[in-house]
Each structure stands twice: as structure tokens, then as C-alpha cells.
N, C-alpha and C. Protein backbone atom coordinates (compact mmCIF):
# COMPACT_ATOMS: atom_id res chain seq x y z
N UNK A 1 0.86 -1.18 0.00
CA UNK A 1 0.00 0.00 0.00
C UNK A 1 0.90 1.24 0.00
N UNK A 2 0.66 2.27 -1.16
CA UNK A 2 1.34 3.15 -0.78
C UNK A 2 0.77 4.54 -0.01
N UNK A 3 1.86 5.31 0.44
CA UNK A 3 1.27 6.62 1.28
C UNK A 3 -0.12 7.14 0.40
N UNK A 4 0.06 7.19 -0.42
CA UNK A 4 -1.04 8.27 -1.64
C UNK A 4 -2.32 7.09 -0.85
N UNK A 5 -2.38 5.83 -0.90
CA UNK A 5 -3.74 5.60 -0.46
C UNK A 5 -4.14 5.54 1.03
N UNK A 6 -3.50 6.17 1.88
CA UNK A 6 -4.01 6.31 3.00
C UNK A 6 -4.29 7.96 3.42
N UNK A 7 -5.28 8.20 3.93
CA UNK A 7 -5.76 9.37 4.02
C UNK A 7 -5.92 9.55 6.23
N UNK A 8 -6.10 11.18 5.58
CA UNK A 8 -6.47 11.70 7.40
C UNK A 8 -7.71 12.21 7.06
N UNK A 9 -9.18 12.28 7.88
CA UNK A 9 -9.66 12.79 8.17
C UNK A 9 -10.20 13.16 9.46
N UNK A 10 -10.66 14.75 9.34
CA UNK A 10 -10.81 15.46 10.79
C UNK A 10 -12.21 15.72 10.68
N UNK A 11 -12.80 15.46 11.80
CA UNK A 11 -14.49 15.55 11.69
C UNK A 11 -14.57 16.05 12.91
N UNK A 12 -15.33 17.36 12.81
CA UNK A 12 -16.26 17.90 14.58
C UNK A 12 -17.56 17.16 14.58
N UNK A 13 -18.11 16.91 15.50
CA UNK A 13 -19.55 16.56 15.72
C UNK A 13 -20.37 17.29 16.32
N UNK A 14 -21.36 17.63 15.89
CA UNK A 14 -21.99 19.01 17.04
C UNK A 14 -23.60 18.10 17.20
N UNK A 15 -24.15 18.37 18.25
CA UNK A 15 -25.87 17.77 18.40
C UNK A 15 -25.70 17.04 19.82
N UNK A 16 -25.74 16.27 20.24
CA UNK A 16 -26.29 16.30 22.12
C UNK A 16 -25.06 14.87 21.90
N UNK A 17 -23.98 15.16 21.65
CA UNK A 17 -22.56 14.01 21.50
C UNK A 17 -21.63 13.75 22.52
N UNK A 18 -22.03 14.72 23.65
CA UNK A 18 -21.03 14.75 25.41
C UNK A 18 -21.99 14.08 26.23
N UNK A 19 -21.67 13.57 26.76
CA UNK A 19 -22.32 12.64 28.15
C UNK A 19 -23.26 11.63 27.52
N UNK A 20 -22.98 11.34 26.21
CA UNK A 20 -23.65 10.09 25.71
C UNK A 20 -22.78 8.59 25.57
N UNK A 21 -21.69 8.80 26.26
CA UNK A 21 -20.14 7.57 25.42
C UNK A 21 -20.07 7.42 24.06
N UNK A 22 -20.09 8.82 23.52
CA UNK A 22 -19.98 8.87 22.40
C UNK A 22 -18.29 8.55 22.01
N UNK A 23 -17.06 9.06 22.95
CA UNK A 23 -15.95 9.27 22.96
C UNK A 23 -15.64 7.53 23.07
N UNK A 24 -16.01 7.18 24.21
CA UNK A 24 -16.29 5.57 24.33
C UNK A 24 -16.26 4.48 23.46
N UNK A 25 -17.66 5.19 22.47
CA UNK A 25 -18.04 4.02 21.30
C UNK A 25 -17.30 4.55 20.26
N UNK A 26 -16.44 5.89 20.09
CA UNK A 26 -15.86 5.57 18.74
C UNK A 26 -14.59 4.57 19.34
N UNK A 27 -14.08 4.79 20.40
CA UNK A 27 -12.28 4.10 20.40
C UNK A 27 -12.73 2.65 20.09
N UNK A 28 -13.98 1.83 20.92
CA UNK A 28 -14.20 0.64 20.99
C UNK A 28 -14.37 0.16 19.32
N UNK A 29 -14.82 1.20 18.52
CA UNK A 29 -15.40 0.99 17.01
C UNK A 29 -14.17 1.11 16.60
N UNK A 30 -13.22 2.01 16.67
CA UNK A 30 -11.82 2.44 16.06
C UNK A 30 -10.71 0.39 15.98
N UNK A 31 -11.00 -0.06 17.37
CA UNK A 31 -10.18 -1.32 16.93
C UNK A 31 -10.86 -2.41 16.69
N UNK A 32 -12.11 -2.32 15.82
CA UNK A 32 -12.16 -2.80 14.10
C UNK A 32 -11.90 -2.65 13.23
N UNK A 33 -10.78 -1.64 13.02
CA UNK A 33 -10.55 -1.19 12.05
C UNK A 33 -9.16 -1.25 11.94
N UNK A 34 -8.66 -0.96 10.89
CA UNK A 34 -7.21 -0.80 10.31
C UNK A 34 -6.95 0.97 10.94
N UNK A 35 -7.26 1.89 11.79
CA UNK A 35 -7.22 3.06 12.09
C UNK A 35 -6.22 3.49 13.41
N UNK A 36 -6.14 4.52 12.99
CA UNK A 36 -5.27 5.62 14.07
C UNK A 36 -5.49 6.88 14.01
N UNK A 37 -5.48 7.73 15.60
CA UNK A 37 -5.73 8.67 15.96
C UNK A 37 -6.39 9.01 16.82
N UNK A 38 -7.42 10.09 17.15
CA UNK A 38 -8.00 10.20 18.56
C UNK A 38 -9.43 11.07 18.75
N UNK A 39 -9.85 11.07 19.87
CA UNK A 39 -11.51 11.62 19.73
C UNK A 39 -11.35 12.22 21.31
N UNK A 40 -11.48 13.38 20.88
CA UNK A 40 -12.07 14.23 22.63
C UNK A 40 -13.22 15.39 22.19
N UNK A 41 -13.22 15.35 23.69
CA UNK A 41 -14.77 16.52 23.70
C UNK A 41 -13.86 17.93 23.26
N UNK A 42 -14.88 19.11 22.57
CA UNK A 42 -14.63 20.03 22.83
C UNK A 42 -14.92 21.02 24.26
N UNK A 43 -14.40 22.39 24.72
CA UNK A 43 -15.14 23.15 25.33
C UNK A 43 -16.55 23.74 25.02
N UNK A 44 -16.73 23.79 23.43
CA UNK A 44 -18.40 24.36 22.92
C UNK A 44 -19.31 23.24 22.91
N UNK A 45 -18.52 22.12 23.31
CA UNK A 45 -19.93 21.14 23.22
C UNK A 45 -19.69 20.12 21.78
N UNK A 46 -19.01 19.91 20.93
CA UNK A 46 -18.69 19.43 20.30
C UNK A 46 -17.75 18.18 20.35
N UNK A 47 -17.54 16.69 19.18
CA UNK A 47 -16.26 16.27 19.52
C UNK A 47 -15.64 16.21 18.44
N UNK A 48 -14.12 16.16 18.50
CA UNK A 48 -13.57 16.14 17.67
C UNK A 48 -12.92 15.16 17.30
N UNK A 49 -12.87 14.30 16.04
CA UNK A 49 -12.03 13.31 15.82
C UNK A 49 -11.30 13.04 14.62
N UNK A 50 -10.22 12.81 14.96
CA UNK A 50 -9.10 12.73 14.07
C UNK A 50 -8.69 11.05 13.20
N UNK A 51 -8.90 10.82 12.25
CA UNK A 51 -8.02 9.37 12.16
C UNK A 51 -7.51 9.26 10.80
N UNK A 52 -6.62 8.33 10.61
CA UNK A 52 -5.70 7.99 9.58
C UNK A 52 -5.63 6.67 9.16
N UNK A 53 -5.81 6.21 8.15
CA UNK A 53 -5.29 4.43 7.80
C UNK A 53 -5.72 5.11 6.22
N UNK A 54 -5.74 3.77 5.83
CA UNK A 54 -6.20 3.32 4.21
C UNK A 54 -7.74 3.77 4.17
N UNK A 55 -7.84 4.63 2.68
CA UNK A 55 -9.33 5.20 2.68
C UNK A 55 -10.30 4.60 2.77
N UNK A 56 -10.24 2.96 2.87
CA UNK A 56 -11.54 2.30 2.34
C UNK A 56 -11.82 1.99 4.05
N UNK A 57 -10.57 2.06 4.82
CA UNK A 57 -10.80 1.37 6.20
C UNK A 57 -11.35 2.84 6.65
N UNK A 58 -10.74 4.14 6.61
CA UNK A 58 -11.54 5.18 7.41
C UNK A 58 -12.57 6.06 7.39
N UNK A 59 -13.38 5.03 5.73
CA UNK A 59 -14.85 5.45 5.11
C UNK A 59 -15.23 3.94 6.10
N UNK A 60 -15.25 2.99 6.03
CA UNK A 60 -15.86 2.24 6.66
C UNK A 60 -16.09 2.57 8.15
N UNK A 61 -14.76 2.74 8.78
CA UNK A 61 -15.22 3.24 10.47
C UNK A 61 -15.61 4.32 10.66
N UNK A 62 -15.50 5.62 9.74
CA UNK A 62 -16.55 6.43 9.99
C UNK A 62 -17.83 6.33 9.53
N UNK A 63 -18.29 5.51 8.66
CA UNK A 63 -19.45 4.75 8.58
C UNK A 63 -20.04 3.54 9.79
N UNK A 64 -19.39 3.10 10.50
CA UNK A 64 -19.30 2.53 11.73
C UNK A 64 -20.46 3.78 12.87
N UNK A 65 -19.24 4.97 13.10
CA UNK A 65 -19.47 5.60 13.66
C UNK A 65 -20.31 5.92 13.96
N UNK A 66 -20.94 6.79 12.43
CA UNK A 66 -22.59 7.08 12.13
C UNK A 66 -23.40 6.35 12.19
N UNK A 67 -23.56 5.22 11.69
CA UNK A 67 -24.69 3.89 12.42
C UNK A 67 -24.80 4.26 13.66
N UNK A 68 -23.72 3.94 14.51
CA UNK A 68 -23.67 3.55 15.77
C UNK A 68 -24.30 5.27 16.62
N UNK A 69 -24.09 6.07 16.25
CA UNK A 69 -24.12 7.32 17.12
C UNK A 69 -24.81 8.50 16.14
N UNK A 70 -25.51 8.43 15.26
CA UNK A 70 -25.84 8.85 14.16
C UNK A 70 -27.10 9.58 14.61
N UNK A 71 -27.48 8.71 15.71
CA UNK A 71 -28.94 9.66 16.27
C UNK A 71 -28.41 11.17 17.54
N UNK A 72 -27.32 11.16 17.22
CA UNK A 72 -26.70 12.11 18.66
C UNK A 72 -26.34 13.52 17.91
N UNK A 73 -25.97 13.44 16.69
CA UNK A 73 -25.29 13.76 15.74
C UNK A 73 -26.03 14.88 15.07
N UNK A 74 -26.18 15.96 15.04
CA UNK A 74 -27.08 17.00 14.06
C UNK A 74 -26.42 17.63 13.33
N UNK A 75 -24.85 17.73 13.30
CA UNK A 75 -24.04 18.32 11.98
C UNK A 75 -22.14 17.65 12.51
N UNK A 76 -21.83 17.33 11.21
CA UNK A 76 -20.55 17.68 10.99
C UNK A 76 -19.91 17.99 10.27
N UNK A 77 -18.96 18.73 10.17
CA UNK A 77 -17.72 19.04 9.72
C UNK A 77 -16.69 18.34 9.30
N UNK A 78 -15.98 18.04 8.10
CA UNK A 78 -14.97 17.24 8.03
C UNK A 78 -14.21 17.83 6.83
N UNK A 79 -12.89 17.63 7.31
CA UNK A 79 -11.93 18.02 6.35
C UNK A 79 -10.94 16.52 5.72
N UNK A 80 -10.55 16.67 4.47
CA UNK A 80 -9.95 15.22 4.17
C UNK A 80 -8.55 15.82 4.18
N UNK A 81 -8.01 14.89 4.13
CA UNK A 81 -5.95 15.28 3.58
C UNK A 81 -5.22 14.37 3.68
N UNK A 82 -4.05 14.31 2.92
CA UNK A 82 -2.99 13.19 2.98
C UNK A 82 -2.91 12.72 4.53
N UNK A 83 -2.65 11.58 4.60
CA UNK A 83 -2.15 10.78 5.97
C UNK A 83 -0.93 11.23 6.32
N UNK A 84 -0.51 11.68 7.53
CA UNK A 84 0.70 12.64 8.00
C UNK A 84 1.95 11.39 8.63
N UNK A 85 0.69 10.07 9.20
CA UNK A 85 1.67 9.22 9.79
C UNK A 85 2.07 9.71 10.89
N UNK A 86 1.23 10.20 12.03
CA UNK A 86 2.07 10.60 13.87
C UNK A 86 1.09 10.26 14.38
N UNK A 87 0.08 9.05 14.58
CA UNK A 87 -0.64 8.73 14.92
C UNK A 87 -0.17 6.65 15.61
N UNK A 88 -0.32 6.49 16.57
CA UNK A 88 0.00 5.15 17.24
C UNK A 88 -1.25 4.66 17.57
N UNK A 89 -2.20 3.89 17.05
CA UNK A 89 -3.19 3.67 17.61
C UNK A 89 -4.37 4.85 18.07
N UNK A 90 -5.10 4.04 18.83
CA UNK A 90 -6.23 5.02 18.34
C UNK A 90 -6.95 5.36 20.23
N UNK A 91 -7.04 6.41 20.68
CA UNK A 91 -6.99 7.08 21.89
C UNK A 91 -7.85 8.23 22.22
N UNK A 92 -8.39 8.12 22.94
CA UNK A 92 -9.38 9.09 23.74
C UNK A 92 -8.63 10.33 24.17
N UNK A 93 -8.38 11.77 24.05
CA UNK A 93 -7.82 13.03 24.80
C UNK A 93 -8.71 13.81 25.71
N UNK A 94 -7.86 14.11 26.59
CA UNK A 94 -8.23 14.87 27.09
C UNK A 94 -8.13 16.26 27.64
């Protein structure tokens, strides 16, 4: 696999996503996957999550995601970009 097919994407989540284990159910969803990177709350109420692998694995677990937490969820944000590679697994911040 080369670098060109692995991607980063960064997604906020905004809609009632804190005090639901939303942070919880992505890490537990994250190691099904081929993924790396991390998910914390914001201060506005939002979360933010970061991850990296091969595109087909981090359309699938963020398709994971949304199944799973999709009713919490009333907008996000996401930006795509090359995979940077400084990511070890996949981790909750705080």
C-alpha cells in the first residue's frame, strides 16, 4: 500500500454528543478497524475526531461511527488530507 492511499480525516460533531459515550463508542469501534488517531470533547460542546489508515478502512469506520451514534449527531464538519503518519493507535484526549 502506498502513502497516496491512505488518508487523514478530521471531523467535529456538534448535536447532544457529550455525556452520551460517544468518545467511548468511537475508540471501541476504532479497533475494528485498520485506524489511528483520537476523539475528545470540545469546550463548545462538540467532539472532535481525528483518524488515519487506508481510505476504504476510514470510510468504513466512519461509517461505523454514524450507524452507531448517528442519532446524537445534528451536523458535521470534516476536512480530508494526505495521511501525515504521527498517529499510534487510536486514543481518547483529554
Amino acid at each position: 500500500m502506498s502513502q497516496s492511499d491512505r488518508q487523514q480525516r478530521e471531523l467535529y460533531y456538534a448535536g447532544s454528543v457529550q455525556g452520551v459515550g460517544f468518545r467511548y463508542t468511537v475508540r471501541s469501534l476504532a479497533r475494528g478497524f485498520e485506524v489511528a488517531g483520537f476523539v475528545r470533547n470540545l469546550s463548545d460542546g462538540r467532539v472532535h475526531l481525528v483518524t488515519e489508515g487506508e481510505a476504504e478502512e476510514v470510510v468504513a469506520f466512519l461509517d461505523a461511527v454514524r450507524a452507531e451514534m448517528g442519532h446524537y449527531i445534528s451536523d458535521v464538519e470534516e476536512k480530508v488530507r494526505p495521511a501525515a503518519g504521527r498517529f499510534q493507535g487510536f486514543e481518547i484526549r483529554h
